[in-house]
PDB file of N, CA and C in Angstrom:
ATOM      1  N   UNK A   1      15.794 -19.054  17.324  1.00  0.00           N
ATOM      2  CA  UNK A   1      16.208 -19.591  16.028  1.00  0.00           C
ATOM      3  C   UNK A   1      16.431 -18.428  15.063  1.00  0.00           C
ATOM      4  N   UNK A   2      17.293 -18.288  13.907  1.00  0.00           N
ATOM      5  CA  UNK A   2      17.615 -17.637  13.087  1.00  0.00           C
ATOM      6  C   UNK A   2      16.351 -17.440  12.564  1.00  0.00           C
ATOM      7  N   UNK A   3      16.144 -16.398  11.477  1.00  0.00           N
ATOM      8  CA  UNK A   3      15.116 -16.211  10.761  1.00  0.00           C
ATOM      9  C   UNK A   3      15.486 -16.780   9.672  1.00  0.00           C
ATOM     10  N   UNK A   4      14.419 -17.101   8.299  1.00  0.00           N
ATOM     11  CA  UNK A   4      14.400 -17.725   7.638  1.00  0.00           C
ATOM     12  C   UNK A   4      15.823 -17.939   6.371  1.00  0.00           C
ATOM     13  N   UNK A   5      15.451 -16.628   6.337  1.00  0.00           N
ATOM     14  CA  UNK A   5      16.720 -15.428   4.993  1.00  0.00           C
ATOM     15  C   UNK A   5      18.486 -16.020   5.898  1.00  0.00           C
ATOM     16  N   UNK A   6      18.389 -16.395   6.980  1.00  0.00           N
ATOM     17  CA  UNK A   6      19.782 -16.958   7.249  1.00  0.00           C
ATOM     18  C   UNK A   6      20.167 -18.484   7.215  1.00  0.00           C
ATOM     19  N   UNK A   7      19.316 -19.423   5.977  1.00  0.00           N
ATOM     20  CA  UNK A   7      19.182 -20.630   6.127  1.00  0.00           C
ATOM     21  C   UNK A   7      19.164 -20.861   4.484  1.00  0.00           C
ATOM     22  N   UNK A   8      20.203 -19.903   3.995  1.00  0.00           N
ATOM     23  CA  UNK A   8      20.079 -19.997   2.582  1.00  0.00           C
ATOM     24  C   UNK A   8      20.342 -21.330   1.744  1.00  0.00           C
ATOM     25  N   UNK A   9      21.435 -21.908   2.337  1.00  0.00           N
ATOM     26  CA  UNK A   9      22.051 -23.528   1.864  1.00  0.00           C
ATOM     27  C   UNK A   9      20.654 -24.197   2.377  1.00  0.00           C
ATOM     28  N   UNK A  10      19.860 -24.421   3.221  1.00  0.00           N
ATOM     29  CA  UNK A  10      18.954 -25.222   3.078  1.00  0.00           C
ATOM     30  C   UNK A  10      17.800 -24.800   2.373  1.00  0.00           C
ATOM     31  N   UNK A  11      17.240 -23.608   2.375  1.00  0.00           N
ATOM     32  CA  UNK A  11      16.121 -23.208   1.241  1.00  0.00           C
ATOM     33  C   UNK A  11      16.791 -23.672  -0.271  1.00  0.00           C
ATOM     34  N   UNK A  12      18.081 -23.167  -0.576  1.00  0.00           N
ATOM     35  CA  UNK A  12      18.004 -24.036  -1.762  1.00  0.00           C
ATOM     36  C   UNK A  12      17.922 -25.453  -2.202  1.00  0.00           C
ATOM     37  N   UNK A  13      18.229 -26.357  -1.129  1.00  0.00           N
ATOM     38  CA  UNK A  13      18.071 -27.500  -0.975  1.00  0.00           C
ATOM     39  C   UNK A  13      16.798 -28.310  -1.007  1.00  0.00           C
ATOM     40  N   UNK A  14      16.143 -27.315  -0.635  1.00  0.00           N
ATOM     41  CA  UNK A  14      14.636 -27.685  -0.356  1.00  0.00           C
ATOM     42  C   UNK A  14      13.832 -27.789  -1.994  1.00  0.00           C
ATOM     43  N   UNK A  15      14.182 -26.712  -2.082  1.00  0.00           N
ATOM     44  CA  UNK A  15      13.969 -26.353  -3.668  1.00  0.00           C
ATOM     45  C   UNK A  15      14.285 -26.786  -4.526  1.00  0.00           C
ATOM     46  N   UNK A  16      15.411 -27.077  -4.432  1.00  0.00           N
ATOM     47  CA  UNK A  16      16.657 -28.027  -5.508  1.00  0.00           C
ATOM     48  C   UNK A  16      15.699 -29.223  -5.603  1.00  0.00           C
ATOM     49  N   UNK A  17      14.838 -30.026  -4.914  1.00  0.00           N
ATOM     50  CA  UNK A  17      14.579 -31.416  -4.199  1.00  0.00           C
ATOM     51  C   UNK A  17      13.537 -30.896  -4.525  1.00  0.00           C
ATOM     52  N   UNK A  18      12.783 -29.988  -5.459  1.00  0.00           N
ATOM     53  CA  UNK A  18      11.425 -30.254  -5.880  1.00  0.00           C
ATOM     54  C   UNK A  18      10.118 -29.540  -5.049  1.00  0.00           C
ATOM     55  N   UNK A  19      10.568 -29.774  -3.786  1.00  0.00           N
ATOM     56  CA  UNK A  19       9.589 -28.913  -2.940  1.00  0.00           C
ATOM     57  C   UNK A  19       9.218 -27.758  -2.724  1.00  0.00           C
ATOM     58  N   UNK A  20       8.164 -27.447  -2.538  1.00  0.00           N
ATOM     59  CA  UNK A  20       8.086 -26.129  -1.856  1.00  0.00           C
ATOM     60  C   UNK A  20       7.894 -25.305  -0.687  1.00  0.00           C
ATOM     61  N   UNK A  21       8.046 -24.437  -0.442  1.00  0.00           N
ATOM     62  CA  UNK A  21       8.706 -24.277   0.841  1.00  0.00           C
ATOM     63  C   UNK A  21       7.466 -22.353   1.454  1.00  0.00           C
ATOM     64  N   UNK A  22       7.194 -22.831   2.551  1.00  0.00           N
ATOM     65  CA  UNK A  22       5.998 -21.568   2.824  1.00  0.00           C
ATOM     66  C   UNK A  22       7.015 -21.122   4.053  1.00  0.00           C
ATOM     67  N   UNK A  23       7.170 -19.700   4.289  1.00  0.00           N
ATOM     68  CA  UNK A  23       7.783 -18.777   5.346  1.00  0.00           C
ATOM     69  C   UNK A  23       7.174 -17.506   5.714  1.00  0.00           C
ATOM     70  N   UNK A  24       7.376 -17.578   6.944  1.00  0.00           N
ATOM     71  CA  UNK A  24       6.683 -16.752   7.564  1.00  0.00           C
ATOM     72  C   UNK A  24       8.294 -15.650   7.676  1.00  0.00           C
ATOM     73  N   UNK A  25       7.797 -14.352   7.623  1.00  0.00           N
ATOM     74  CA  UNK A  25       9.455 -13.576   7.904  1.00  0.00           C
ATOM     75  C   UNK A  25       9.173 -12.298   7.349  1.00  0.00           C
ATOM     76  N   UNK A  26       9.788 -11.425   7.925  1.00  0.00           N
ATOM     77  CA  UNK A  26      10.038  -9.747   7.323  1.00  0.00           C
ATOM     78  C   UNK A  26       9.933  -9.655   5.764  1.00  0.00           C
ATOM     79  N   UNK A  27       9.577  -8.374   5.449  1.00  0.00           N
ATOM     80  CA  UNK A  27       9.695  -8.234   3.979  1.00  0.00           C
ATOM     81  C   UNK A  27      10.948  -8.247   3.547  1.00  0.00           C
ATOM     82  N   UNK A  28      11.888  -7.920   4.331  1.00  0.00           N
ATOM     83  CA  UNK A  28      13.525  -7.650   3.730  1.00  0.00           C
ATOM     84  C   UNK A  28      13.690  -8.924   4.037  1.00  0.00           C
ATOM     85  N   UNK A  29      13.108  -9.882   4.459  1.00  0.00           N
ATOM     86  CA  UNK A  29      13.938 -11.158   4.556  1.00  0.00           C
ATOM     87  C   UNK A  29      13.583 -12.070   3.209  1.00  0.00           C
ATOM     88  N   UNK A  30      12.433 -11.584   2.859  1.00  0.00           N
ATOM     89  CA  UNK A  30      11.552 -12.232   1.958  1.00  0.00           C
ATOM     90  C   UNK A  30      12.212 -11.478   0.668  1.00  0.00           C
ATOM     91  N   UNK A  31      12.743 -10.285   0.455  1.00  0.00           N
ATOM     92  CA  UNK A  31      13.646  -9.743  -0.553  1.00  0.00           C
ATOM     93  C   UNK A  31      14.805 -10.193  -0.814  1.00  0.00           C
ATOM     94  N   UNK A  32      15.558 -10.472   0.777  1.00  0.00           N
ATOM     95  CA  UNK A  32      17.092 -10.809   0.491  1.00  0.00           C
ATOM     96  C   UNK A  32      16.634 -12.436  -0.401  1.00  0.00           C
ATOM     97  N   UNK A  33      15.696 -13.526  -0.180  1.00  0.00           N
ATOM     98  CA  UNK A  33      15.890 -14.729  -0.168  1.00  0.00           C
ATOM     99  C   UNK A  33      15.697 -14.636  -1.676  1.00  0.00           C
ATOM    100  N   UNK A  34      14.465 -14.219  -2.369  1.00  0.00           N
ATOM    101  CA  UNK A  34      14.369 -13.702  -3.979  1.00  0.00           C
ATOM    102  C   UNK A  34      15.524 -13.286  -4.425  1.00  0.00           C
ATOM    103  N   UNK A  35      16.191 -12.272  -3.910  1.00  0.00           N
ATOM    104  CA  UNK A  35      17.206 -12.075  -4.270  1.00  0.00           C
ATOM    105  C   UNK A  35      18.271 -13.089  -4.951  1.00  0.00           C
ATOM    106  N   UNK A  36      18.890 -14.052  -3.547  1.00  0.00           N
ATOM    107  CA  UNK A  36      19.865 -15.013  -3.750  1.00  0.00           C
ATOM    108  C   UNK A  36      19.040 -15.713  -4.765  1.00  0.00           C
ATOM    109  N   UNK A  37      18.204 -16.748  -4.131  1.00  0.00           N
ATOM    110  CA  UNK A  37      17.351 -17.998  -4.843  1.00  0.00           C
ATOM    111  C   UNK A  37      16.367 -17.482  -5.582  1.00  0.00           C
ATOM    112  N   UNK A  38      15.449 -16.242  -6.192  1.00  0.00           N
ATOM    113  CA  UNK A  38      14.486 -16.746  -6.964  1.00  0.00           C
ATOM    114  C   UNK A  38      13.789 -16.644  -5.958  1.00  0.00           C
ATOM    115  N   UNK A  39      12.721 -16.479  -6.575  1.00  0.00           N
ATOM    116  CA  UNK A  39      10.454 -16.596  -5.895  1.00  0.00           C
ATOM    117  C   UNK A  39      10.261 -17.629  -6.065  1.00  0.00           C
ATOM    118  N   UNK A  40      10.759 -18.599  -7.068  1.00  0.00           N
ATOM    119  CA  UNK A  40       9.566 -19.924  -7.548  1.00  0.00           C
ATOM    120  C   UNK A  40       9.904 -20.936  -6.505  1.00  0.00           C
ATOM    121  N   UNK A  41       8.720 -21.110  -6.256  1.00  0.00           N
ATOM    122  CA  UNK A  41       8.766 -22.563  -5.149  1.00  0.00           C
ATOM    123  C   UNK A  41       8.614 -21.726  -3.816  1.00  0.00           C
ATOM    124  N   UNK A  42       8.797 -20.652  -3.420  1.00  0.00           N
ATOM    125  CA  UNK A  42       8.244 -20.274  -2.498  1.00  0.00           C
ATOM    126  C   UNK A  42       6.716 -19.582  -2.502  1.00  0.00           C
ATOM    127  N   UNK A  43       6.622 -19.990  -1.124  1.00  0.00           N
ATOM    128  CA  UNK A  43       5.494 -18.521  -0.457  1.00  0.00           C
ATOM    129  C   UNK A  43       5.543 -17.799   0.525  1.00  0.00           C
ATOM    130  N   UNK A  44       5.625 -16.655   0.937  1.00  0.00           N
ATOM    131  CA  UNK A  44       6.175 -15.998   1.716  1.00  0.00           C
ATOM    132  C   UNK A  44       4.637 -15.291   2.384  1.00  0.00           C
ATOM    133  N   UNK A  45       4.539 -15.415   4.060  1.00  0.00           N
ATOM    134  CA  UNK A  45       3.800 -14.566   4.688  1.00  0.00           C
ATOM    135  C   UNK A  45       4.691 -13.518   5.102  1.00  0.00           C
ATOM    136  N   UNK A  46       4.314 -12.359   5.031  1.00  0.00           N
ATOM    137  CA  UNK A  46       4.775 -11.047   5.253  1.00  0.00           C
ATOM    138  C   UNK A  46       4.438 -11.106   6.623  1.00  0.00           C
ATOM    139  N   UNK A  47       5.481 -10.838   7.680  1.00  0.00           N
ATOM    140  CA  UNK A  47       5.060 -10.795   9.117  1.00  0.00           C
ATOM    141  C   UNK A  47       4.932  -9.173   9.381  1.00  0.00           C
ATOM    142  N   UNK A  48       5.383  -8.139   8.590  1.00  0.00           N
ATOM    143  CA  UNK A  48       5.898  -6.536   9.276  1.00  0.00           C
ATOM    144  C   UNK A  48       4.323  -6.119   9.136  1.00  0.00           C
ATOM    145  N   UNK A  49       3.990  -5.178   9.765  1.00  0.00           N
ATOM    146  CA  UNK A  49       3.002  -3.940   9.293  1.00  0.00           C
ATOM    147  C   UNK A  49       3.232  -3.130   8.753  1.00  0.00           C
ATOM    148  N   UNK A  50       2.601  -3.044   7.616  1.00  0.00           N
ATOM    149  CA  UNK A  50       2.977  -2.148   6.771  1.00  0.00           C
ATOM    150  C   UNK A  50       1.641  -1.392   6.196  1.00  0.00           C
ATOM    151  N   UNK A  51       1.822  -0.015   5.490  1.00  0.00           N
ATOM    152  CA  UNK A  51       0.900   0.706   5.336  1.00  0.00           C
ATOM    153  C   UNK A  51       0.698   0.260   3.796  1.00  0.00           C
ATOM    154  N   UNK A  52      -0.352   0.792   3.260  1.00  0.00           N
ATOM    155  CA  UNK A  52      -0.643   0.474   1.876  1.00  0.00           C
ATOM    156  C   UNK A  52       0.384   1.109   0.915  1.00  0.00           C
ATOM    157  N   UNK A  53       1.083   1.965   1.231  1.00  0.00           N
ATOM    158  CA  UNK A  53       2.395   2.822   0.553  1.00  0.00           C
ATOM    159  C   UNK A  53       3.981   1.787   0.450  1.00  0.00           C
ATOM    160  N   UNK A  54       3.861   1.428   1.640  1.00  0.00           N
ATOM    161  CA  UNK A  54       5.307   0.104   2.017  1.00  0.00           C
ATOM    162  C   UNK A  54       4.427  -0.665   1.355  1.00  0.00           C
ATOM    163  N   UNK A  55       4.020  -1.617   1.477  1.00  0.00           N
ATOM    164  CA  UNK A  55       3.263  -2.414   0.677  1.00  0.00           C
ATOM    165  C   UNK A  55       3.416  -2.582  -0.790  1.00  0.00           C
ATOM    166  N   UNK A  56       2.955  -1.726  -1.597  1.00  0.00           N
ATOM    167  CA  UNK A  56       3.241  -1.097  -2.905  1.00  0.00           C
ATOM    168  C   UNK A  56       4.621  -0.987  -2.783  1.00  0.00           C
ATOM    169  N   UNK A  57       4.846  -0.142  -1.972  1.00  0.00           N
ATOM    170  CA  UNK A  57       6.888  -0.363  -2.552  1.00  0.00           C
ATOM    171  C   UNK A  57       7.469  -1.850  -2.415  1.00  0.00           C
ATOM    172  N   UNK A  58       7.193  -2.812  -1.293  1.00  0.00           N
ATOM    173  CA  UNK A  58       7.467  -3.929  -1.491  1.00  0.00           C
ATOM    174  C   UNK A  58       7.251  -5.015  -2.415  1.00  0.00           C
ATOM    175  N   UNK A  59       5.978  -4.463  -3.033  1.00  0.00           N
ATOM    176  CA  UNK A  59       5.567  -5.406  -4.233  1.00  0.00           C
ATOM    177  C   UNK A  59       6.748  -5.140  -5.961  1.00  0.00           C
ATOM    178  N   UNK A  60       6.450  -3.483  -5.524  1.00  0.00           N
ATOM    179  CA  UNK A  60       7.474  -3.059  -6.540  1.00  0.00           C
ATOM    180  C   UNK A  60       8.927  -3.195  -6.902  1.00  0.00           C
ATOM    181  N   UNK A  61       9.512  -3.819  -5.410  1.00  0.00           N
ATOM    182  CA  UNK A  61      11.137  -4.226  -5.397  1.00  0.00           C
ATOM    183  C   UNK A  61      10.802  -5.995  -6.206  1.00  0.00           C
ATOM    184  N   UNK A  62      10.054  -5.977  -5.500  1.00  0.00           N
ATOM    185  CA  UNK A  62       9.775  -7.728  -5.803  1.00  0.00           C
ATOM    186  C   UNK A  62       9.931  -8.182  -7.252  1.00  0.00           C
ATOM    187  N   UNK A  63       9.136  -6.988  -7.734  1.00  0.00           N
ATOM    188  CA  UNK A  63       8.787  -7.023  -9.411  1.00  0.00           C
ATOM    189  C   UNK A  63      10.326  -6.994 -10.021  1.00  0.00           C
ATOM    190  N   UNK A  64      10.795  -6.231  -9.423  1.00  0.00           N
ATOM    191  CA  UNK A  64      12.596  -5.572 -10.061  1.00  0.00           C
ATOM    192  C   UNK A  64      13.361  -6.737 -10.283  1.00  0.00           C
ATOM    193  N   UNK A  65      13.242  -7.772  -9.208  1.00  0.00           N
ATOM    194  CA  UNK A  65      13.500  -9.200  -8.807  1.00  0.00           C
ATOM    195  C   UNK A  65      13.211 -10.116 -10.442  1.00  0.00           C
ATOM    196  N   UNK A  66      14.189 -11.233 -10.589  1.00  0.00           N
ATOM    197  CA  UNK A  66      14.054 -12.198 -11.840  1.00  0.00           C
ATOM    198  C   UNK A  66      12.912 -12.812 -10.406  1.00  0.00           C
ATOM    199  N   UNK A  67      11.702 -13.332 -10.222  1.00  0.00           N
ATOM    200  CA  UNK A  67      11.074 -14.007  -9.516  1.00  0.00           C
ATOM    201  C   UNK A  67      10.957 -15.642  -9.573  1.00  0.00           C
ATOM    202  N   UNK A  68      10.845 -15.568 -11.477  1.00  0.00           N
ATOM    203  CA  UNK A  68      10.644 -16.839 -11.986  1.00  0.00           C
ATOM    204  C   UNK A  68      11.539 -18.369 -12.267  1.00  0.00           C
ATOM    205  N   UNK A  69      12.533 -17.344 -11.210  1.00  0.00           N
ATOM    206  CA  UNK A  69      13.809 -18.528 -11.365  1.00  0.00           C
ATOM    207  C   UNK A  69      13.726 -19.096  -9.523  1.00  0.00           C
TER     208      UNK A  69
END
């Protein structure tokens, strides 16, 4: 199956419709989807390993991100 970040017409759908929606998926997948749609209404498990340095940088792109839409 595709990963999550390639199911963009239905995450917004999901969302659109009130719900919220939990994913499991890469950090860049979890960036691209903020990206298009917004943070709100999601939750995202981080599947990569990452060191406490990636980590911090991933939190820090996130921040760059409008989240609250």
């Amino acid at each position: 199956a595709p990963p999550p970040e390639e199911w963009m017409e239905l995450l917004e759908r999901i969302i659109q419709g009130g719900k919220l929606c939990q994913l499991y998926l890469s950090a860049k997948g979890a960036l691209k989807i903020v990206q298009t749609l917004g943070g709100k209404g999601f939750l995202f498990t981080i599947t990569d390993e990452m060191t406490a340095e990636e980590a911090e940088s991933f939190l820090h792109q996130l921040e760059k991100e409008d989240i609250s839409r």
